[in-house]
C-alpha atoms as a PDB file:
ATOM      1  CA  UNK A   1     -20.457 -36.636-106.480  1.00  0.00           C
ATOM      2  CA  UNK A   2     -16.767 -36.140-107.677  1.00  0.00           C
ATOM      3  CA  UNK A   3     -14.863 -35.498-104.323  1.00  0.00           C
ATOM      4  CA  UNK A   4     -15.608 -37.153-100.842  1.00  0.00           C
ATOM      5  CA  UNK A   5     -13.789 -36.121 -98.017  1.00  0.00           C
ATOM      6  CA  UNK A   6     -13.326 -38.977 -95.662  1.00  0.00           C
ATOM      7  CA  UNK A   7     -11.503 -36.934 -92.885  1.00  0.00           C
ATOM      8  CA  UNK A   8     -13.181 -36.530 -89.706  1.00  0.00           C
ATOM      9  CA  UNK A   9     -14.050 -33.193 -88.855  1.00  0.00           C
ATOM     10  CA  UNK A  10     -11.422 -30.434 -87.026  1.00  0.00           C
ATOM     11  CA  UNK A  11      -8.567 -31.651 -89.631  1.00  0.00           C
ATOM     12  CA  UNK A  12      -9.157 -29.024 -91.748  1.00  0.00           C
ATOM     13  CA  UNK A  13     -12.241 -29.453 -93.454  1.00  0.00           C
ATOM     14  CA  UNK A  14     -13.465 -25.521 -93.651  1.00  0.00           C
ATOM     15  CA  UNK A  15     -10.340 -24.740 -95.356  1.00  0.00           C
ATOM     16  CA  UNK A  16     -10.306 -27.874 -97.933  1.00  0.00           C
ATOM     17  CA  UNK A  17     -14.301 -27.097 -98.793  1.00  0.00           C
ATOM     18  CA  UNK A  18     -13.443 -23.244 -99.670  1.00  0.00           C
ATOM     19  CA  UNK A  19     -10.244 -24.789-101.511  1.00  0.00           C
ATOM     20  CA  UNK A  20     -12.705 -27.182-103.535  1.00  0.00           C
ATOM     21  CA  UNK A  21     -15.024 -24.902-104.387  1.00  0.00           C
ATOM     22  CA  UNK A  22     -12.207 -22.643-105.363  1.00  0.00           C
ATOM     23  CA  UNK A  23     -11.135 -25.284-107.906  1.00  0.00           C
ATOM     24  CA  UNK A  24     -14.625 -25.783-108.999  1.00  0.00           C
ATOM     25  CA  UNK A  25     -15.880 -28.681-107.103  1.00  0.00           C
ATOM     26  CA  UNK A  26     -18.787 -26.735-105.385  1.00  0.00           C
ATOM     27  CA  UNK A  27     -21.254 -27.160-103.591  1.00  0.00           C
ATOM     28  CA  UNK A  28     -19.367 -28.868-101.500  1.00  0.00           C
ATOM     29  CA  UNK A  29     -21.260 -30.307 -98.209  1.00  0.00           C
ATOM     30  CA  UNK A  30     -19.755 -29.523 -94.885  1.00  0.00           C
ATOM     31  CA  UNK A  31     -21.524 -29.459 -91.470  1.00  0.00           C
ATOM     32  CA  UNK A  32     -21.590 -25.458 -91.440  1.00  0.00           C
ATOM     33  CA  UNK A  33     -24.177 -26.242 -94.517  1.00  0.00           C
ATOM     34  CA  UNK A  34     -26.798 -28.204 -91.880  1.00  0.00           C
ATOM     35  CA  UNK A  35     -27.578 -25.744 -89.923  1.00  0.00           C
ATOM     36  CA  UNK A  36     -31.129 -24.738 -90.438  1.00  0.00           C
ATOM     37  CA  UNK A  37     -31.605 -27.024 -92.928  1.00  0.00           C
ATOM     38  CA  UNK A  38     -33.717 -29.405 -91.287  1.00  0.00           C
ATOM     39  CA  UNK A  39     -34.558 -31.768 -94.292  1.00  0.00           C
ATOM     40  CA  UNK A  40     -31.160 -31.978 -94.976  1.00  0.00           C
ATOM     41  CA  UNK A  41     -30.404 -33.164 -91.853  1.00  0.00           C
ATOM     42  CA  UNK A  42     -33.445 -35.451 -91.204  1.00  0.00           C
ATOM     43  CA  UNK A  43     -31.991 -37.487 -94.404  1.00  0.00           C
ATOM     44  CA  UNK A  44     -29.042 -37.962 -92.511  1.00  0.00           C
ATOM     45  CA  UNK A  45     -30.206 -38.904 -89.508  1.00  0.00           C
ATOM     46  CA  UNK A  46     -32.360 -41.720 -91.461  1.00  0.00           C
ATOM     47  CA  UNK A  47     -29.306 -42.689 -92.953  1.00  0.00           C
ATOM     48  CA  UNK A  48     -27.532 -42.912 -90.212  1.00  0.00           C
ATOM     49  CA  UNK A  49     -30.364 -45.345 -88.357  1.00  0.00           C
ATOM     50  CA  UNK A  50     -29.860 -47.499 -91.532  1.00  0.00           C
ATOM     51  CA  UNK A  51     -32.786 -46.080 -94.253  1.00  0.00           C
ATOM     52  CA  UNK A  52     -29.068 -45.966 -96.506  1.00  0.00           C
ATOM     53  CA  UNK A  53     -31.898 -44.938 -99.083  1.00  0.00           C
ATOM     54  CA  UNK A  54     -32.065 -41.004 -97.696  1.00  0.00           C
ATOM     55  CA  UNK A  55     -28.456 -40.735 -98.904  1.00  0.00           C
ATOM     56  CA  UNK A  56     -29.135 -39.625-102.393  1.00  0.00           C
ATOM     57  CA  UNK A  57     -31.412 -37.334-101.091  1.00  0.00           C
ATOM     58  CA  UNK A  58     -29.366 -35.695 -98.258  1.00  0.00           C
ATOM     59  CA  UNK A  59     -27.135 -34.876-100.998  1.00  0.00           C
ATOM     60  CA  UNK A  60     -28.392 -33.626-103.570  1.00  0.00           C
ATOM     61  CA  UNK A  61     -27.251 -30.676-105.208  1.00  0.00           C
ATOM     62  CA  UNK A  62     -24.092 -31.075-104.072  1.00  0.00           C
ATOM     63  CA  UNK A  63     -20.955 -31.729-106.095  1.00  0.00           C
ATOM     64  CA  UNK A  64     -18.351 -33.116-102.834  1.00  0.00           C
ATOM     65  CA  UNK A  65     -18.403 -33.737 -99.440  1.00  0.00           C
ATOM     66  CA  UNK A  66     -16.222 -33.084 -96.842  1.00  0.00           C
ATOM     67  CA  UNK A  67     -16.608 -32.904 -92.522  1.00  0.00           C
ATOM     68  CA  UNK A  68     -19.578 -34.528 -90.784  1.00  0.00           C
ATOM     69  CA  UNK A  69     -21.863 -35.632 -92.119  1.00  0.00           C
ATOM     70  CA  UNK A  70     -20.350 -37.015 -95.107  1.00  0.00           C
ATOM     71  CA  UNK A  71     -17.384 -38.407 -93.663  1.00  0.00           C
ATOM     72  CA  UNK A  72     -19.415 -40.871 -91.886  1.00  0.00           C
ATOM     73  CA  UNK A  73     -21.118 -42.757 -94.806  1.00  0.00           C
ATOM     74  CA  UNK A  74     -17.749 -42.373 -96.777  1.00  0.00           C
ATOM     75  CA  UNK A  75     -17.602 -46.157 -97.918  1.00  0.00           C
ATOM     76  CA  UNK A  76     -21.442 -45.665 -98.664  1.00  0.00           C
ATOM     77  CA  UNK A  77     -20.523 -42.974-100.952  1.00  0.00           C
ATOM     78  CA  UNK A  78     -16.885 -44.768-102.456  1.00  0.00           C
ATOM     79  CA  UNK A  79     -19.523 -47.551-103.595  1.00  0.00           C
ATOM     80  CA  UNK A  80     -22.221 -44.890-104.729  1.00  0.00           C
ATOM     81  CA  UNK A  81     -19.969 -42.791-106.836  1.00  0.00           C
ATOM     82  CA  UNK A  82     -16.891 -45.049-107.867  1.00  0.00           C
ATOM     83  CA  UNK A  83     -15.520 -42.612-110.362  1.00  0.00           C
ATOM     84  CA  UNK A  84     -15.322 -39.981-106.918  1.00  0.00           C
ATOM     85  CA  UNK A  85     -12.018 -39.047-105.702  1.00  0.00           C
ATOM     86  CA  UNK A  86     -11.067 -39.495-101.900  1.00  0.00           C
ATOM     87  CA  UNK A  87      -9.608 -37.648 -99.505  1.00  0.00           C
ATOM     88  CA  UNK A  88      -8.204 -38.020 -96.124  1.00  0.00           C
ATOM     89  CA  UNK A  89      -7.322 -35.130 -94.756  1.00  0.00           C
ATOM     90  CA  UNK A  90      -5.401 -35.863 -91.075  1.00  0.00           C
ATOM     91  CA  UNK A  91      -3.701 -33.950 -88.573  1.00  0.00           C
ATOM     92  CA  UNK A  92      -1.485 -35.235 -85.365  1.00  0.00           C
ATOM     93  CA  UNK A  93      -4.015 -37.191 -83.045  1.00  0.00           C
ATOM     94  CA  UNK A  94      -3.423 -35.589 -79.793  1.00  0.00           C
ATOM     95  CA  UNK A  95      -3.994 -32.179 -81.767  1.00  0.00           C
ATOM     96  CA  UNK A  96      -7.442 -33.298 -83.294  1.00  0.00           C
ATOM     97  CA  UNK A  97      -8.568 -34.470 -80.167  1.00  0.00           C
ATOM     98  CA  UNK A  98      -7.742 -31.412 -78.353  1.00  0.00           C
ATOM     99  CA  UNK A  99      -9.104 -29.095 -81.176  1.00  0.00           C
ATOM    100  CA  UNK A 100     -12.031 -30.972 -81.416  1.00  0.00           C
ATOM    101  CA  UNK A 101     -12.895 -30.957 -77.556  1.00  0.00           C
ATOM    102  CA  UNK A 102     -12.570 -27.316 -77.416  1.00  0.00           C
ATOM    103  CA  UNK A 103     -14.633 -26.521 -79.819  1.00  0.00           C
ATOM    104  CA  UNK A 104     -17.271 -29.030 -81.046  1.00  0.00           C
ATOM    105  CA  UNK A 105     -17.424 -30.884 -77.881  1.00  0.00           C
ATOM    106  CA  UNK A 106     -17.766 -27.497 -76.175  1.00  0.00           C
ATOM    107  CA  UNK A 107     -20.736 -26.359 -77.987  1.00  0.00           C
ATOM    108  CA  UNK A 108     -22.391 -30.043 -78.133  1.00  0.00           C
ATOM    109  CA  UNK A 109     -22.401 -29.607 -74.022  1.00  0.00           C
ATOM    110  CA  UNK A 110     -23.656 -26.107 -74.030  1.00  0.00           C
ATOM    111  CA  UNK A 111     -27.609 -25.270 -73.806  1.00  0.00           C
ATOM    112  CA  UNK A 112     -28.669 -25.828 -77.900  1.00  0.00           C
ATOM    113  CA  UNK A 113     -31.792 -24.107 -78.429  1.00  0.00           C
ATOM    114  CA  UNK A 114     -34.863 -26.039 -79.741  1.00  0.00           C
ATOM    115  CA  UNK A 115     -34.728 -24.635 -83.283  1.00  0.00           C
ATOM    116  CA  UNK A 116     -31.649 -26.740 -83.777  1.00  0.00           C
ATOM    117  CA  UNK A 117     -33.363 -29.988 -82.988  1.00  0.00           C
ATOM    118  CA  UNK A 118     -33.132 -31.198 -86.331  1.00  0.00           C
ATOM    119  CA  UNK A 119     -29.907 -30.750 -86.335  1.00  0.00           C
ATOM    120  CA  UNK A 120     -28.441 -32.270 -83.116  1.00  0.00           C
ATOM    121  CA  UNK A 121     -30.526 -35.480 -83.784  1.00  0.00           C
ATOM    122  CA  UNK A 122     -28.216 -35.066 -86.782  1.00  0.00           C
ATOM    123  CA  UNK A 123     -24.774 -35.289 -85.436  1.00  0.00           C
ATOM    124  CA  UNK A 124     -25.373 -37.083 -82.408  1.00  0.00           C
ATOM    125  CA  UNK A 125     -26.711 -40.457 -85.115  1.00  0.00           C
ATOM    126  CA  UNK A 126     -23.557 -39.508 -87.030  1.00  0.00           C
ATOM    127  CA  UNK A 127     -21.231 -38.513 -84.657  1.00  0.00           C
ATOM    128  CA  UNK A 128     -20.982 -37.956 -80.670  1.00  0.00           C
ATOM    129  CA  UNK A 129     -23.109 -41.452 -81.037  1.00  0.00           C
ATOM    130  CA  UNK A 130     -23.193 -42.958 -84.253  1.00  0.00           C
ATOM    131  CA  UNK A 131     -18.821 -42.800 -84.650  1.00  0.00           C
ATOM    132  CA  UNK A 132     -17.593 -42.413 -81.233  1.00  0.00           C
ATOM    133  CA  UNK A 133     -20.379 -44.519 -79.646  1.00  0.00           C
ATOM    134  CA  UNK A 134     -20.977 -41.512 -76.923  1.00  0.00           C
ATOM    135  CA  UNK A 135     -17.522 -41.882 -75.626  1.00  0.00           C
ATOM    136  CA  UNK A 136     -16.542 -38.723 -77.101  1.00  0.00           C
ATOM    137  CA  UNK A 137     -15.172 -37.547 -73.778  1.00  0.00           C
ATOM    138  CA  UNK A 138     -13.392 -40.619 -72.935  1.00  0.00           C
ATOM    139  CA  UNK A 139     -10.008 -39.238 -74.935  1.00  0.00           C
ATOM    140  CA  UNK A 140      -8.308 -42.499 -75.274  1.00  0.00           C
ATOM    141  CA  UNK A 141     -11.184 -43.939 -76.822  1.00  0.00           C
ATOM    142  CA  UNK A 142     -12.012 -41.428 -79.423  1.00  0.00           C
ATOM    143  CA  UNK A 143      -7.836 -41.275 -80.836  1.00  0.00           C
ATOM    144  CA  UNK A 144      -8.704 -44.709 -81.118  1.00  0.00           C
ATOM    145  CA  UNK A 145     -12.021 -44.138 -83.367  1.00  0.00           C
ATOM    146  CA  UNK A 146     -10.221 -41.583 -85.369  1.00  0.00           C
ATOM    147  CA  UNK A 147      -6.470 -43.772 -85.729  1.00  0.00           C
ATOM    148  CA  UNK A 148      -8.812 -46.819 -86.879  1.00  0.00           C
ATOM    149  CA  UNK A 149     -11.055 -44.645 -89.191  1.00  0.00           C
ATOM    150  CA  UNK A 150      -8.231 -43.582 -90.883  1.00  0.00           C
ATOM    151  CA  UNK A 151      -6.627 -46.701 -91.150  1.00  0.00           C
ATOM    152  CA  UNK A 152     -10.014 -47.986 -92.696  1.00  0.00           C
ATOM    153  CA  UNK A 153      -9.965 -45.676 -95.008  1.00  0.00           C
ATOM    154  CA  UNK A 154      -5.949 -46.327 -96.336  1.00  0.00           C
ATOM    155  CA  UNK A 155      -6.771 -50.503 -96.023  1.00  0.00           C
ATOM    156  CA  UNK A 156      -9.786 -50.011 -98.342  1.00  0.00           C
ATOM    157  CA  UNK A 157      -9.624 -47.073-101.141  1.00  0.00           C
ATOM    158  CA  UNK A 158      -7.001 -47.851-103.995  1.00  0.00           C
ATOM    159  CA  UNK A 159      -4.166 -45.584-103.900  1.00  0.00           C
ATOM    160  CA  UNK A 160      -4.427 -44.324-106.977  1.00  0.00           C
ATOM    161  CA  UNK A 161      -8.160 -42.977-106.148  1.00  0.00           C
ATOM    162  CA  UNK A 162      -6.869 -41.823-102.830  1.00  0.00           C
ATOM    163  CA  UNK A 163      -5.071 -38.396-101.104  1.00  0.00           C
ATOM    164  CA  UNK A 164      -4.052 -37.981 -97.569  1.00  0.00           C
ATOM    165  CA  UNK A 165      -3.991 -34.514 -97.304  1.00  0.00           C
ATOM    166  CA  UNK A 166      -2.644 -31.969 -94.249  1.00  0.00           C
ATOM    167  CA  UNK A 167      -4.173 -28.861 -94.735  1.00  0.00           C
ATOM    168  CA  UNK A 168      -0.398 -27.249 -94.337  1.00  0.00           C
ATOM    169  CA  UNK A 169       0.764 -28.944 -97.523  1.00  0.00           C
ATOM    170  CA  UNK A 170      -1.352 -25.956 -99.470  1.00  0.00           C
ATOM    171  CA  UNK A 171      -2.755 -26.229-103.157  1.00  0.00           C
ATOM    172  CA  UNK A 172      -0.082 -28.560-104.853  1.00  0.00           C
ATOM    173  CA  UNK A 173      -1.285 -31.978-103.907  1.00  0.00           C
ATOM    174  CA  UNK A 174      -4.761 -30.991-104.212  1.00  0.00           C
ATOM    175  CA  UNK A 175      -4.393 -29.650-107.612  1.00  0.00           C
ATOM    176  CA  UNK A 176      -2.009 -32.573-108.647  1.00  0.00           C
ATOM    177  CA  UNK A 177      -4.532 -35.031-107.469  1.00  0.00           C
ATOM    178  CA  UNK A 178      -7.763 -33.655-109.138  1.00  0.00           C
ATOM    179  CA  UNK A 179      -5.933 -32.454-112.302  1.00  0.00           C
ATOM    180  CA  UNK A 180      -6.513 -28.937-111.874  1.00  0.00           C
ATOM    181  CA  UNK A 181      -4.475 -25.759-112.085  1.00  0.00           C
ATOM    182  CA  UNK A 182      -2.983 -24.128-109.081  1.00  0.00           C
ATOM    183  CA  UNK A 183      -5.191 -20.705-108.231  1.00  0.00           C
ATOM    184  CA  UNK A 184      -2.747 -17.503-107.914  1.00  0.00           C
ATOM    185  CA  UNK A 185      -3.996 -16.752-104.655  1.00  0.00           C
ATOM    186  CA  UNK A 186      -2.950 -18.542-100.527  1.00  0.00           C
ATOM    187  CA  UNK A 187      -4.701 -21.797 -99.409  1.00  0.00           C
ATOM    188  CA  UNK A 188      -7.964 -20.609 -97.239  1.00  0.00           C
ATOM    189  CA  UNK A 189      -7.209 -21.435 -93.867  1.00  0.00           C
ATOM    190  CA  UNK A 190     -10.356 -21.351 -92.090  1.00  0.00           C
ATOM    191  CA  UNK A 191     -12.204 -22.278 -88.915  1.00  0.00           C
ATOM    192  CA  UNK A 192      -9.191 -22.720 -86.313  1.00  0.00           C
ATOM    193  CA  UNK A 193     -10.231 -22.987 -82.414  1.00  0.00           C
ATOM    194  CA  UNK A 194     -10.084 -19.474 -81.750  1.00  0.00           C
ATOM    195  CA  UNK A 195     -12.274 -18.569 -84.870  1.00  0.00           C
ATOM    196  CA  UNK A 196     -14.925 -21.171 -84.227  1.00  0.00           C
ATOM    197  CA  UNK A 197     -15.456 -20.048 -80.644  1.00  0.00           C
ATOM    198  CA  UNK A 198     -15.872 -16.700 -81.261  1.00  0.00           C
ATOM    199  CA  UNK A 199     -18.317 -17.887 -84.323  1.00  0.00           C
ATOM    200  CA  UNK A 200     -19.855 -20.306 -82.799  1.00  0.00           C
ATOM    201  CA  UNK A 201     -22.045 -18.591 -80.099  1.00  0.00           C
ATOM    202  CA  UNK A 202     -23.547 -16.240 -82.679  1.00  0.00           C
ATOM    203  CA  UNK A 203     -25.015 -18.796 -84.894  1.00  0.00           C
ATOM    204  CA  UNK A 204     -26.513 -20.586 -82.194  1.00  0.00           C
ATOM    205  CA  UNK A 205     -28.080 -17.296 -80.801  1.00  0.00           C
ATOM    206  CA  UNK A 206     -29.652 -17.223 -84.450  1.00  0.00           C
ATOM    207  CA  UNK A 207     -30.740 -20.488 -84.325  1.00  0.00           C
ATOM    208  CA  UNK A 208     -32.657 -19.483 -81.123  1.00  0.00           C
ATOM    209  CA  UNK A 209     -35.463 -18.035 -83.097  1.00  0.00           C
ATOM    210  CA  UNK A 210     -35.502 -20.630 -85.479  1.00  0.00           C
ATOM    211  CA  UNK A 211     -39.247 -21.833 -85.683  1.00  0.00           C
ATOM    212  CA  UNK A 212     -39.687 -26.217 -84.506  1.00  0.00           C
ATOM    213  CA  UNK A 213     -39.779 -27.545 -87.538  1.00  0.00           C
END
């Protein structure tokens, strides 16, 4: 593991895994990558229960992490891969929470079909449960979760191992940070609110005749 992306998810994660893999840092892990991939995301729900074992497993193959699930066992993975590079990519509060509720927390309260099983066991042991303690939907309460998480994050990883990153700052601290050459093409910007809700419904209608695995 070289990069691990300790932002919570709806800062910008879509857009800083197609920017990593751009650079070379791919696969990178991201939540879009867990659906179907029920293994995967049994692994992480193990890990998440406290079998810290499944980790290596959940990611294998992959090069960095970024988004859910990853973000959750980020000091797991600072310890597992010391030579990694860190990144905490943030966004205004009140604008995460409010992206966040209208899309994730949308679709986590909408019928899931049972194909995705795997997969909602998943993030509810990593997030709507295992971060926010199913508070989620009480708003003060989950600014809180993501102001300390980020906090945790500065307090603990050395600054020189360490980016903050807004996704609006494009390819220059990035590249700076991980040493690499700036691409001749725009930072990706991917996967804002009104994309993932048109998205969204689609893949879960796939998922619907995905087979209980």
């Amino acid at each position: 593991m070289n990069v691990i992306g300790a932002g919570f998810g709806r800062t910008g994660t879509l857009s800083l895994k197609t920017a990593l893999e751009r650079l070379g840092e791919g696969p990178c892990a991201h939540m879009v990558d867990m659906l179907g991939d029920d293994e995967r995301c049994r692994h992480f729900t193990r890990a998440a229960r406290g079998d810290r074992a499944g980790l290596t497993k959940a990611f294998d193959g992959y090069r960095a992490t970024v988004d859910w699930p990853g973000c959750y066992f980020w000091r797991e993975l600072a310890e597992q891969h010391p030579k990694a590079k860190i990144i905490l990519t943030v966004r205004d509060p009140e604008e995460w929470y409010a992206s966040a509720e209208r899309t994730i927390w949308t679709i986590w309260n909408s019928p899931l079909p049972p194909g995705m099983k795997d997969f909602v066991e998943m993030c509810d042991a990593t997030n709507w449960t295992g971060a926010f303690g199913g508070r989620f939907g009480d708003r003060d309460h989950a600014i809180d979760v993501y102001l300390r998480h980020n906090e945790a994050v500065r307090r603990t990883v050395p600054a020189d191992r360490l980016l903050e990153f807004a996704i609006g700052q494009g390819w220059e601290p990035l590249c700076d940070f991980l040493n690499r050459p700036i691409p001749a093409e725009p930072f990706p910007r991917l996967n804002d609110s009104k994309t993932f809700n048109a998205d969204m419904p689609e893949v879960v209608r796939q998922m619907e005749d995905a087979p209980d695995r």
